[in-house]
PDB file of N, CA and C in Angstrom:
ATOM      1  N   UNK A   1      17.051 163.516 -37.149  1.00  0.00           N
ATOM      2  CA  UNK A   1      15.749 163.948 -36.696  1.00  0.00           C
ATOM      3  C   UNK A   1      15.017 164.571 -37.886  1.00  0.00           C
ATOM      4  N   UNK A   2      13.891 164.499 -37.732  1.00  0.00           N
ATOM      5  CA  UNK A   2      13.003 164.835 -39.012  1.00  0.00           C
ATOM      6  C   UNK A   2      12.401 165.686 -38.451  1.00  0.00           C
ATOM      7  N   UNK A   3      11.574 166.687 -39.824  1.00  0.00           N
ATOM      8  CA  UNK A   3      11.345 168.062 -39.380  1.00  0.00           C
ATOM      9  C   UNK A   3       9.940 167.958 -37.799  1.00  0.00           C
ATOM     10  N   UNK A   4       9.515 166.673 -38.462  1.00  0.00           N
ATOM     11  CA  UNK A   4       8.172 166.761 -37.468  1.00  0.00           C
ATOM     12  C   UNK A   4       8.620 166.934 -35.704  1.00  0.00           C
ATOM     13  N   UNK A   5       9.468 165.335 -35.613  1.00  0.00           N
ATOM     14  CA  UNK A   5      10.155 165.443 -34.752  1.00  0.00           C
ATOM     15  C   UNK A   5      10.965 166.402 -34.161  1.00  0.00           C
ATOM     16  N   UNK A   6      11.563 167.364 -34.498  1.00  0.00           N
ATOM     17  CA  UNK A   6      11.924 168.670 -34.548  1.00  0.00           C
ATOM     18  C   UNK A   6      11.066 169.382 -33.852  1.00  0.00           C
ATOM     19  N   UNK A   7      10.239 170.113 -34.612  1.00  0.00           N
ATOM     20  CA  UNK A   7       8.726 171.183 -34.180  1.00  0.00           C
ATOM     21  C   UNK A   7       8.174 170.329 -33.557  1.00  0.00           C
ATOM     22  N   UNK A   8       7.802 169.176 -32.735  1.00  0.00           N
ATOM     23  CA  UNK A   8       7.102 168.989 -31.533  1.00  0.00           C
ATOM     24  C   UNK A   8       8.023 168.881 -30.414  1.00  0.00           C
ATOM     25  N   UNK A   9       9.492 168.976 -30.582  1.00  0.00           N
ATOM     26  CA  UNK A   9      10.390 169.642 -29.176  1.00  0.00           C
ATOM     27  C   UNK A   9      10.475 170.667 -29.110  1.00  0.00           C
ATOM     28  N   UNK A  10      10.961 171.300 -30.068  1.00  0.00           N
ATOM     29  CA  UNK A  10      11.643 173.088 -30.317  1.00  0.00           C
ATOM     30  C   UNK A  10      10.817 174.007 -31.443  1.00  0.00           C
ATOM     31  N   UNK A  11       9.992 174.585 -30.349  1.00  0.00           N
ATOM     32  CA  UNK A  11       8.925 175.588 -30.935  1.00  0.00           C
ATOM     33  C   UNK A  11       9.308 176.899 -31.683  1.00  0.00           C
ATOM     34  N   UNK A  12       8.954 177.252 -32.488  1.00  0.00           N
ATOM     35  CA  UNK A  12       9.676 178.685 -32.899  1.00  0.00           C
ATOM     36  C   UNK A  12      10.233 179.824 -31.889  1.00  0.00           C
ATOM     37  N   UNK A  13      10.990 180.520 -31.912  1.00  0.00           N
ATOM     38  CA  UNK A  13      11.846 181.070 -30.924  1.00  0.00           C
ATOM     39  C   UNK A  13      13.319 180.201 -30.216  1.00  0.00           C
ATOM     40  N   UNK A  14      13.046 178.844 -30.479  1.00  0.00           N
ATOM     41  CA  UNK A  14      14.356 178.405 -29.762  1.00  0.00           C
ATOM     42  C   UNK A  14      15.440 178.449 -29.797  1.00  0.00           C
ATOM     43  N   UNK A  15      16.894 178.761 -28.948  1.00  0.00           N
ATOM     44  CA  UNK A  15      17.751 179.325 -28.919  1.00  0.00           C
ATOM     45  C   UNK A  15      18.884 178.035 -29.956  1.00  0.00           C
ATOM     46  N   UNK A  16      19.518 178.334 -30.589  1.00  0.00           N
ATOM     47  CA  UNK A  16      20.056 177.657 -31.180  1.00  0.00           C
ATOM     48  C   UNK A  16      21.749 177.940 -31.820  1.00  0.00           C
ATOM     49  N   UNK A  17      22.682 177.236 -32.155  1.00  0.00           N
ATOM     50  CA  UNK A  17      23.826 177.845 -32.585  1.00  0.00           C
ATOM     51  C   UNK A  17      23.766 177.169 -34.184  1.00  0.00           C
ATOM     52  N   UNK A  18      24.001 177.591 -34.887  1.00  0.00           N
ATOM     53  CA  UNK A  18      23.792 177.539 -36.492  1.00  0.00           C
ATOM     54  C   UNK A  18      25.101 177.231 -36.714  1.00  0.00           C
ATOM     55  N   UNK A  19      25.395 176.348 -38.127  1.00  0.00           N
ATOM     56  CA  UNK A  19      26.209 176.755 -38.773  1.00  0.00           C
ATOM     57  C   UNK A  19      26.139 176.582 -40.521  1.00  0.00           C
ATOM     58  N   UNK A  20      26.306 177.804 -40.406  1.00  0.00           N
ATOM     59  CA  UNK A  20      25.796 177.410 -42.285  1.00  0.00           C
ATOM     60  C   UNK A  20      26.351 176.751 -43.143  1.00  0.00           C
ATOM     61  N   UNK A  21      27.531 176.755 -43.826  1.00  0.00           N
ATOM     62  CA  UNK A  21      28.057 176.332 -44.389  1.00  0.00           C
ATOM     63  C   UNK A  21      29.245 174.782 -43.975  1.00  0.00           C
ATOM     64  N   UNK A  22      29.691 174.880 -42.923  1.00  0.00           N
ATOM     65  CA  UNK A  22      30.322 173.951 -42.520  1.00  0.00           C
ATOM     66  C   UNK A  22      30.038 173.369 -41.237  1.00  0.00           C
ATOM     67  N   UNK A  23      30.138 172.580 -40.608  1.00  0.00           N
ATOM     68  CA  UNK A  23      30.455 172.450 -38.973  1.00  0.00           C
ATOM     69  C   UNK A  23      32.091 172.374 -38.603  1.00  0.00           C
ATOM     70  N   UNK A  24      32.486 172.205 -37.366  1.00  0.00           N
ATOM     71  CA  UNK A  24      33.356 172.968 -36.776  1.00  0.00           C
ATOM     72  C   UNK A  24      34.892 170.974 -37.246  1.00  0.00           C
ATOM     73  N   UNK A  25      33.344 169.886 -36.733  1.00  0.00           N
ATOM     74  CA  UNK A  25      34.079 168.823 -37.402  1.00  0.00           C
ATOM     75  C   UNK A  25      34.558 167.904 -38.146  1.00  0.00           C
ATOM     76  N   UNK A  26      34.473 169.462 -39.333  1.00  0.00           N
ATOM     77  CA  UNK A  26      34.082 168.863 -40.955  1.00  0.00           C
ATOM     78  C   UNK A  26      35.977 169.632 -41.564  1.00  0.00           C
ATOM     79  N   UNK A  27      36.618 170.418 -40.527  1.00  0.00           N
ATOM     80  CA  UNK A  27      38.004 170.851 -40.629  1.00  0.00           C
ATOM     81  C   UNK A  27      38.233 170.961 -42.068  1.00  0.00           C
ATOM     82  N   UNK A  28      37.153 172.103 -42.405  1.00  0.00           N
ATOM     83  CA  UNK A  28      37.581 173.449 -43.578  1.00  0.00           C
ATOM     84  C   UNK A  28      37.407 174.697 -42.470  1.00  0.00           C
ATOM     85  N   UNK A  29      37.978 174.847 -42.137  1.00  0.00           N
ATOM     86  CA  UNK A  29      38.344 176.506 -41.756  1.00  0.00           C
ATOM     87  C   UNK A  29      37.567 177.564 -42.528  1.00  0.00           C
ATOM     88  N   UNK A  30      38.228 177.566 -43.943  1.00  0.00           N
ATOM     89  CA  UNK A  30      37.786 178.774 -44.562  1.00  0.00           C
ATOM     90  C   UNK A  30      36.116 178.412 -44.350  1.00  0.00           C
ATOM     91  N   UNK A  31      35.800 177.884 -44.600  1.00  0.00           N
ATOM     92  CA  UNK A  31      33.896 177.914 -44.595  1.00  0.00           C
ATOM     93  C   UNK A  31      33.324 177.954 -43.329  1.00  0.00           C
ATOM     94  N   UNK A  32      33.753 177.910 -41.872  1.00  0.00           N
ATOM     95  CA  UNK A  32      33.435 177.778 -40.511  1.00  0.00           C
ATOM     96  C   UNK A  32      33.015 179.294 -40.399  1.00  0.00           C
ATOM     97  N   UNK A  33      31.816 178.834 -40.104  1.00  0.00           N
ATOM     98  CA  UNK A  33      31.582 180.444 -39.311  1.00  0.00           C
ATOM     99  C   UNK A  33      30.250 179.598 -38.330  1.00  0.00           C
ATOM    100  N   UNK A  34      30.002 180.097 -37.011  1.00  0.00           N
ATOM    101  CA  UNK A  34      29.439 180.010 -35.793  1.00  0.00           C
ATOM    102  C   UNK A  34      28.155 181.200 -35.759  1.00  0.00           C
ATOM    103  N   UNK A  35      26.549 180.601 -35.767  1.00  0.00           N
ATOM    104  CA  UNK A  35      26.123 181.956 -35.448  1.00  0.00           C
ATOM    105  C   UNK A  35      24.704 181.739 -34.084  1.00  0.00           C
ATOM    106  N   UNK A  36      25.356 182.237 -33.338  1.00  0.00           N
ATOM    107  CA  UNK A  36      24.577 181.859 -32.036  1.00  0.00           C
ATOM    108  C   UNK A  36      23.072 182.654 -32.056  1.00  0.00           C
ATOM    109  N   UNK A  37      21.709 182.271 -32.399  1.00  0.00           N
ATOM    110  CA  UNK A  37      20.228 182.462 -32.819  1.00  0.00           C
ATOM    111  C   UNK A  37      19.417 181.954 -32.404  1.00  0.00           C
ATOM    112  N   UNK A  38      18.446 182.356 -32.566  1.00  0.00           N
ATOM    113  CA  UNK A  38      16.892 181.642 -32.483  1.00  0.00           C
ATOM    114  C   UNK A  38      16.213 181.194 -33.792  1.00  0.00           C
ATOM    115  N   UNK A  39      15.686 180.199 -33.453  1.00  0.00           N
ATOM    116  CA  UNK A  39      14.723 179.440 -35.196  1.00  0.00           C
ATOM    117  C   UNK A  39      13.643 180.860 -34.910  1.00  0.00           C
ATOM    118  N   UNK A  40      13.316 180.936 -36.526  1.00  0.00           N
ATOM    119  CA  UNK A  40      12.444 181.805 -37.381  1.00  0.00           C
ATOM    120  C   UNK A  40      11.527 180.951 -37.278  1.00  0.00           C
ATOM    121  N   UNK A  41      11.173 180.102 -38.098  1.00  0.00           N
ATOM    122  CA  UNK A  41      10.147 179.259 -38.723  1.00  0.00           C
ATOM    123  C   UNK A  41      10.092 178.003 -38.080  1.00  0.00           C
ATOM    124  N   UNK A  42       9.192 177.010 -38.031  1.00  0.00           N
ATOM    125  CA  UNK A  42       9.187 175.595 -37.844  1.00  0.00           C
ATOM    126  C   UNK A  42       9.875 175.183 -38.739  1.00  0.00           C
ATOM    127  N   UNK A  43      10.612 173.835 -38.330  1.00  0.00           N
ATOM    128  CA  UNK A  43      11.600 172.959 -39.500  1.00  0.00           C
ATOM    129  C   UNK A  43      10.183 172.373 -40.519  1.00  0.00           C
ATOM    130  N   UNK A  44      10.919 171.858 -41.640  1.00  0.00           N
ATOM    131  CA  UNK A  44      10.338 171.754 -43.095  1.00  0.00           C
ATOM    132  C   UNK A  44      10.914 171.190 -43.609  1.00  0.00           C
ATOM    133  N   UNK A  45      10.501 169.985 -44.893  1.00  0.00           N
ATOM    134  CA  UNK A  45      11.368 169.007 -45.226  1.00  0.00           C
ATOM    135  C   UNK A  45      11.475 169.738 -46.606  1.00  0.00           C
ATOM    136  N   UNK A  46      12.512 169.784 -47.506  1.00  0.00           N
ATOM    137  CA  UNK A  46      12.683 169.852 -48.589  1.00  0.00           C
ATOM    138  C   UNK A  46      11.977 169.110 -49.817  1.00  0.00           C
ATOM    139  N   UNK A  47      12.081 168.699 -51.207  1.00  0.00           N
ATOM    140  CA  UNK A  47      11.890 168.056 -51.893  1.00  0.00           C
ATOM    141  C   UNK A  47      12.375 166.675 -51.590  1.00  0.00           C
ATOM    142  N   UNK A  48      13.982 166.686 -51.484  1.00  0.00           N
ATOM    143  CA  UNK A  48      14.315 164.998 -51.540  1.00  0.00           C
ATOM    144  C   UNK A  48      14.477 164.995 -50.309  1.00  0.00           C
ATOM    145  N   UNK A  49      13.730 165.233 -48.575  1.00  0.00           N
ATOM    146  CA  UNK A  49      13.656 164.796 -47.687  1.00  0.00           C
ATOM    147  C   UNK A  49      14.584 165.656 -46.452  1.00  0.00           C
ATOM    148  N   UNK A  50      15.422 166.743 -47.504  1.00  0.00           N
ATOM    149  CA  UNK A  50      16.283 167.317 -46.426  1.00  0.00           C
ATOM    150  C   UNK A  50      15.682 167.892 -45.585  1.00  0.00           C
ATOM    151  N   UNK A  51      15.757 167.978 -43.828  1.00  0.00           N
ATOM    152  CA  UNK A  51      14.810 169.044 -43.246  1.00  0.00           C
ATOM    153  C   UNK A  51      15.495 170.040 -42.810  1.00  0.00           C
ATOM    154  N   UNK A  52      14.842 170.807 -43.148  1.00  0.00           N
ATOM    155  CA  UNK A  52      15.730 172.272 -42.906  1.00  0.00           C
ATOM    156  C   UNK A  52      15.033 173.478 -41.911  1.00  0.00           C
ATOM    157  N   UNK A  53      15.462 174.718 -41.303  1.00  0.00           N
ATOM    158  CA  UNK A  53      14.805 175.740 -40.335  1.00  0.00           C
ATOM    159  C   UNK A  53      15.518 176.883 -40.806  1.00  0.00           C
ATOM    160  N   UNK A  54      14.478 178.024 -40.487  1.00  0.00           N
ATOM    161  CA  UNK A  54      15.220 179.305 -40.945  1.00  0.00           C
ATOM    162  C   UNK A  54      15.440 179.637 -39.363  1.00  0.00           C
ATOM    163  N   UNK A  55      16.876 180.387 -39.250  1.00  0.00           N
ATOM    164  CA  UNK A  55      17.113 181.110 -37.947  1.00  0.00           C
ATOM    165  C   UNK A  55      16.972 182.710 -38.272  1.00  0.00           C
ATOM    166  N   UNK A  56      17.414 183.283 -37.643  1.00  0.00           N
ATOM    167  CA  UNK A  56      17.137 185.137 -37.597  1.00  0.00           C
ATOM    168  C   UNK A  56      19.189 184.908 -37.732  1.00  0.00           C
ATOM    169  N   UNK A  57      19.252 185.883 -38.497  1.00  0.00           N
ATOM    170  CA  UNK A  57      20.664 186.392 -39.237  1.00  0.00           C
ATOM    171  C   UNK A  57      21.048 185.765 -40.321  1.00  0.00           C
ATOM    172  N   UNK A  58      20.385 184.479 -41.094  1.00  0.00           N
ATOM    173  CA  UNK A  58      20.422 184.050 -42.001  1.00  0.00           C
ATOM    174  C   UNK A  58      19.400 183.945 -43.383  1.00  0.00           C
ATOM    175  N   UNK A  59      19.455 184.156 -44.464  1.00  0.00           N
ATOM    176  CA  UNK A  59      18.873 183.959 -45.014  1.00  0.00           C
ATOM    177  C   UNK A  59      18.153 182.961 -45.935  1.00  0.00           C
ATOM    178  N   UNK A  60      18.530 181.629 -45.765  1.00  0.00           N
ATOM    179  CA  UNK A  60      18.282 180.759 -46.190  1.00  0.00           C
ATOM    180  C   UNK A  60      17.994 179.779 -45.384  1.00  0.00           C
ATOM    181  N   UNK A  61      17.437 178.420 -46.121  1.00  0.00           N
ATOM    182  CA  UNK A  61      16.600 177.608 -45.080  1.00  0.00           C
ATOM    183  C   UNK A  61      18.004 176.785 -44.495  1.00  0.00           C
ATOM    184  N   UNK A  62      18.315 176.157 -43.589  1.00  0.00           N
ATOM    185  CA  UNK A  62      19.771 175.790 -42.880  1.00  0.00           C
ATOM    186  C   UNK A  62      18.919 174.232 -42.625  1.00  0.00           C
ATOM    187  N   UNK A  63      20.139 172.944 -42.891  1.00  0.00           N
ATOM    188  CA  UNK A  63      19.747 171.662 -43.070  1.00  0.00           C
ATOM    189  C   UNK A  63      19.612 171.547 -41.049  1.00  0.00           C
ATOM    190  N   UNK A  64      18.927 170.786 -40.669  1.00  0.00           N
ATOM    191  CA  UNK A  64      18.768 170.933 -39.000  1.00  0.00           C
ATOM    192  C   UNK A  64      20.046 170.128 -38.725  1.00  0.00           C
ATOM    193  N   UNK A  65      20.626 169.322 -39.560  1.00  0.00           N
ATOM    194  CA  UNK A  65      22.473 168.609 -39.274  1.00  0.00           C
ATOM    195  C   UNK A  65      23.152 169.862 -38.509  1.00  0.00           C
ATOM    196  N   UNK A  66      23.144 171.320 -39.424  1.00  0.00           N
ATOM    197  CA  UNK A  66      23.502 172.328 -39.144  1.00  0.00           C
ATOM    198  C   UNK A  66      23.500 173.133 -37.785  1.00  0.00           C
ATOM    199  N   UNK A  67      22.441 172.441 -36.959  1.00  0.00           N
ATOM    200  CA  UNK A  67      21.684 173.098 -36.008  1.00  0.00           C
ATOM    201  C   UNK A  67      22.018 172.797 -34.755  1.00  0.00           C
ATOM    202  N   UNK A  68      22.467 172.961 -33.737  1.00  0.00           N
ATOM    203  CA  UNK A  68      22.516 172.749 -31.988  1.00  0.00           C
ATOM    204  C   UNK A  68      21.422 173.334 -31.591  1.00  0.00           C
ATOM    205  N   UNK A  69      20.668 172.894 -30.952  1.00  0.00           N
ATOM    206  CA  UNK A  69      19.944 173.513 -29.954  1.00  0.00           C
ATOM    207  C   UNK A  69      21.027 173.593 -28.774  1.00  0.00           C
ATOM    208  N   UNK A  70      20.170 175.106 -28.213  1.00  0.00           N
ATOM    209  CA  UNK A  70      21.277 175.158 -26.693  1.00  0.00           C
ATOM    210  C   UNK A  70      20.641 174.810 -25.205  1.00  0.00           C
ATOM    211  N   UNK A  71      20.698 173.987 -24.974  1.00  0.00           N
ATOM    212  CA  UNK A  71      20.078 173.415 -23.578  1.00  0.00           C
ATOM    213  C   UNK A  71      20.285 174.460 -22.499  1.00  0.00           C
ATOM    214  N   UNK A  72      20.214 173.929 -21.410  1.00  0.00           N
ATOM    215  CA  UNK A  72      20.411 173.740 -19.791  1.00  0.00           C
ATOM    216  C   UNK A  72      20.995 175.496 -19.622  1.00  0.00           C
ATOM    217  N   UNK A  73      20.338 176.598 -20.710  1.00  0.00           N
ATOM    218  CA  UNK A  73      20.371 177.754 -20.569  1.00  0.00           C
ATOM    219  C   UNK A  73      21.874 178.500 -20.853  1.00  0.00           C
ATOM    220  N   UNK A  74      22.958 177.821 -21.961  1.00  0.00           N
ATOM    221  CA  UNK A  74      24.001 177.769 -21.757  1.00  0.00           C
ATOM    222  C   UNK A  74      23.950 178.809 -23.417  1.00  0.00           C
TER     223      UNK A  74
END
């Protein structure tokens, strides 16, 4: 999904589970960490096309690969 596509479903505030550095089925352990948030900013494409969103507890822009949205209020 691309950033546009992105920001015309999930408006700033949306509830989301992050993961920064790894995902859970990429099986490095040491780099797994889980952080259950809301997007900061609208998604944004990088230079070479990556699109990325800032959440609240992170400081950097996070690739949206990174990103779950959390549905059905869960």
């Amino acid at each position: 999904m691309n950033a546009d596509e992105f920001n015309a479903l999930h408006p700033v505030g949306t509830p989301v589970v992050a993961y920064p550095l790894t995902r859970p089925e990429d099986e490095t352990p040491e780099f797994f960490e889980r952080l259950e948030t809301i997007t900061r900013t609208p998604a944004r494409e990088l230079g070479d096309g990556t699109p990325v969103i800032e959440v609240e507890g992170y400081a950097a822009g996070m690739p949206l690969a990174h990103v779950d949205v959390v549905t059905g209020g869960a």
